[in-house]
C-alpha atoms as a PDB file:
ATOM      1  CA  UNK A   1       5.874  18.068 -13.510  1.00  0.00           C
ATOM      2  CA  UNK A   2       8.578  15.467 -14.865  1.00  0.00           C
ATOM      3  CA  UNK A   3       7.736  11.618 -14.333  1.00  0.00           C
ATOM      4  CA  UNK A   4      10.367  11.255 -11.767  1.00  0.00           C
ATOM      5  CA  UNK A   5       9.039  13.749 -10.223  1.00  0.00           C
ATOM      6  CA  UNK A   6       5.759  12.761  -9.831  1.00  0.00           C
ATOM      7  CA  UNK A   7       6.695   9.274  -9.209  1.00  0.00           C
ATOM      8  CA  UNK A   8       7.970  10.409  -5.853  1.00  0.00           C
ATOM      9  CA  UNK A   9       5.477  12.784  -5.231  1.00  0.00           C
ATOM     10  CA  UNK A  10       3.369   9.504  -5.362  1.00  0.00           C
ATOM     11  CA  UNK A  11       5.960   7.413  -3.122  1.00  0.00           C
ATOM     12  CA  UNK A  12       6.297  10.370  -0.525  1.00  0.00           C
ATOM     13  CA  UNK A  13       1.940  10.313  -0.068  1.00  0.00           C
ATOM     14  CA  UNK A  14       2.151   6.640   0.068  1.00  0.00           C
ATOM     15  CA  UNK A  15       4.721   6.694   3.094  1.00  0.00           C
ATOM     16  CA  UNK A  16       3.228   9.306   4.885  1.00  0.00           C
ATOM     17  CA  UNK A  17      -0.368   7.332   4.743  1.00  0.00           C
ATOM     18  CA  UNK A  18       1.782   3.984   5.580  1.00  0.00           C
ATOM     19  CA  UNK A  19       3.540   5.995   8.029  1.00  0.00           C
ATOM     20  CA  UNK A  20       0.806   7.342  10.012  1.00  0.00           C
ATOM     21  CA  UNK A  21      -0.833   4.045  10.076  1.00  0.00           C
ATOM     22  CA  UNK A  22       1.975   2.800  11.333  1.00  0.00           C
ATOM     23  CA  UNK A  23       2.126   5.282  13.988  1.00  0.00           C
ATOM     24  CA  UNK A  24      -2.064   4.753  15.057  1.00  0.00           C
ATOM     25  CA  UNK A  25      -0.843   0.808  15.346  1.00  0.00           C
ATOM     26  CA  UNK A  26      -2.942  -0.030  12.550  1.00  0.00           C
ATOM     27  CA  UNK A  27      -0.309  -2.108  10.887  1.00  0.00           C
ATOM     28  CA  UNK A  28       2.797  -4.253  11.898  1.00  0.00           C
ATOM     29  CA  UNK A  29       6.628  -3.296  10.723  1.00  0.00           C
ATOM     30  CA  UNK A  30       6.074  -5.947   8.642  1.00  0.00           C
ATOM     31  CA  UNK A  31       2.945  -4.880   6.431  1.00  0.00           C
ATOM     32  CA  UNK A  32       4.137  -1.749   6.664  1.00  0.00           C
ATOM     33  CA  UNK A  33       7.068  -2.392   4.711  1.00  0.00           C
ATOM     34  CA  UNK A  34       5.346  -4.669   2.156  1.00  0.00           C
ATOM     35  CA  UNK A  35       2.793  -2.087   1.345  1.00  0.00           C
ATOM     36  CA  UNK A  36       5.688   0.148   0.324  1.00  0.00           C
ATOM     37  CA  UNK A  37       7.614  -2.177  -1.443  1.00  0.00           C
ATOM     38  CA  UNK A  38      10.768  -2.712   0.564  1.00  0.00           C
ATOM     39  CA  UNK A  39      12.690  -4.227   3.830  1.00  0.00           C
ATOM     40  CA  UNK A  40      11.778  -3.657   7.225  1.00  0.00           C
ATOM     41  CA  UNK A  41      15.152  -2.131   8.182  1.00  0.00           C
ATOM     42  CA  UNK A  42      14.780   0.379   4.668  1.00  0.00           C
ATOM     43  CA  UNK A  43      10.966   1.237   6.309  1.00  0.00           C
ATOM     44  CA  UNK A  44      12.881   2.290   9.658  1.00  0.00           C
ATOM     45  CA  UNK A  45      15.674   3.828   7.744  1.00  0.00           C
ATOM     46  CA  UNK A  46      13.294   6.381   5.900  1.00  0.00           C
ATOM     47  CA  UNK A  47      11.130   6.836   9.195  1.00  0.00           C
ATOM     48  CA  UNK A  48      14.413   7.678  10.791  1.00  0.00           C
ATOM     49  CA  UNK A  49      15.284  10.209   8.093  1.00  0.00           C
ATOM     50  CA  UNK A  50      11.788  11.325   7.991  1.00  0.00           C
ATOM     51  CA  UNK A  51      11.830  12.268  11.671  1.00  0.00           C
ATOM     52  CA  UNK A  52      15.093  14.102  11.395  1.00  0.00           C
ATOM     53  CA  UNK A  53      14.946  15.792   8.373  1.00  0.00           C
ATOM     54  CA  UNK A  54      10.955  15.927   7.449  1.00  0.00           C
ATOM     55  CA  UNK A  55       9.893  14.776   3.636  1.00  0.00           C
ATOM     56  CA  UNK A  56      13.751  16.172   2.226  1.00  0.00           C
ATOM     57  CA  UNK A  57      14.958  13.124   4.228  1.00  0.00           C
ATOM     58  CA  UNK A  58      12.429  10.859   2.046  1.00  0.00           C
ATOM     59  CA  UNK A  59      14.355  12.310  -1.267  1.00  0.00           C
ATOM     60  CA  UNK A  60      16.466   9.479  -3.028  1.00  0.00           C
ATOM     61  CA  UNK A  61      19.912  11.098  -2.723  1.00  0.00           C
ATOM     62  CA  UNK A  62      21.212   8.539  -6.020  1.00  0.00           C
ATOM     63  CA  UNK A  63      18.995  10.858  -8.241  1.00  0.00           C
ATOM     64  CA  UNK A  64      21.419  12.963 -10.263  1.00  0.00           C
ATOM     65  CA  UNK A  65      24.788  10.999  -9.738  1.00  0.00           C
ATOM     66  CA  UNK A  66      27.037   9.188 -11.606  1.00  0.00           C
ATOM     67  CA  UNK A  67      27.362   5.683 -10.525  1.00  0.00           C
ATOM     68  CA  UNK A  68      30.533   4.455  -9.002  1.00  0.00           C
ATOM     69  CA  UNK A  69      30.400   1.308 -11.865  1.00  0.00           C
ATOM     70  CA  UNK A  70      30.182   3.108 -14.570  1.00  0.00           C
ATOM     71  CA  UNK A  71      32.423   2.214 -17.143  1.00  0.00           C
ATOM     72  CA  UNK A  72      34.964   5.469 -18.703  1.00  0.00           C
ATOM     73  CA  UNK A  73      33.720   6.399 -22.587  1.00  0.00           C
ATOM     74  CA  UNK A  74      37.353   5.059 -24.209  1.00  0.00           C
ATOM     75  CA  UNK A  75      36.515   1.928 -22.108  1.00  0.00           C
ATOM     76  CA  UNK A  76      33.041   1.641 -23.737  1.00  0.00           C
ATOM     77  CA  UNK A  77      34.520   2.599 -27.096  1.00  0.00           C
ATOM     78  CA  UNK A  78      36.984   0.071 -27.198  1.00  0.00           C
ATOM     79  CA  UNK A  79      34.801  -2.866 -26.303  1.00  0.00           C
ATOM     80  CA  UNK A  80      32.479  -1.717 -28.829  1.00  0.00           C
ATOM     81  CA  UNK A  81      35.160  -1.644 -31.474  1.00  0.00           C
ATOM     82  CA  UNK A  82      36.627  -5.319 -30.131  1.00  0.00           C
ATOM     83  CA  UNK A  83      33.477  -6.424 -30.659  1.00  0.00           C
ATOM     84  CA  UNK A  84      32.842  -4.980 -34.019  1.00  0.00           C
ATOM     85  CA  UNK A  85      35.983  -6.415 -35.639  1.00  0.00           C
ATOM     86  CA  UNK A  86      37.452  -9.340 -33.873  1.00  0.00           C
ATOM     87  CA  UNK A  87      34.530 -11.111 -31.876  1.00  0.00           C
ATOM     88  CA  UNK A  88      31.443 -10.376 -34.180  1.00  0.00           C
ATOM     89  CA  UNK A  89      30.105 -13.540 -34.499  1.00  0.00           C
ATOM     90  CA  UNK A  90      30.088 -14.397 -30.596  1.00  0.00           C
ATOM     91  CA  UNK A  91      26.861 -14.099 -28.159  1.00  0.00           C
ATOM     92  CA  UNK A  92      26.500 -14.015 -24.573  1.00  0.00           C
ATOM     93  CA  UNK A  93      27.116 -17.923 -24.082  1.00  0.00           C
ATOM     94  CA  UNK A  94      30.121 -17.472 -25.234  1.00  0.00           C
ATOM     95  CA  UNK A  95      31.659 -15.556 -22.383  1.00  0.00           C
ATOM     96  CA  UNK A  96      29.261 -17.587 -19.950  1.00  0.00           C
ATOM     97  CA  UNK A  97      31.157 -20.442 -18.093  1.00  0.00           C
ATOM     98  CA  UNK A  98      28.677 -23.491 -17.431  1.00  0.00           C
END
């Protein structure tokens, strides 16, 4: 199995333990979704999905696409190049305004 895969295996058996304690009234919204690591509206979100769409509805749907920032290669290539020849001896405070 792949890390990212078992890393969610892991996250999907944490949930459904949080989950079902959740459920017996064992814990609040609140420690619920501290234990896993995020909001309280992102711990109803994934109940929500969980409820509709069983543990496919736990599945990050970002996994496998692009991002929407993600700057074009010729972009990338060009900055690179800038920054090669005519701004080589600059650093990060340099474009930083105080």
């Amino acid at each position: 199995m792949k890390p990212k895969a078992e890393f969610h295996e892991v996250i999907k058996m944490k949930f459904f333990e949080v989950n079902s304690r959740f459920s017996r009234r064992e814990l609040s919204t609140g420690e619920a979704a501290e234990i896993l690591g995020v909001s309280v509206s992102t711990f109803f979100r994934k109940r929500t999905r969980f409820a509709e769409e069983d543990e496919a509805g736990l599945v990050d749907r970002r996994i496998g696409r692009m991002s929407a920032k993600r700057v074009p290669a010729d972009e990338a290539m060009r900055v690179i190049a800038l920054f090669e020849t005519q701004y080589y001896d600059f650093t990060v405070k340099h474009f930083h305004e105080n």
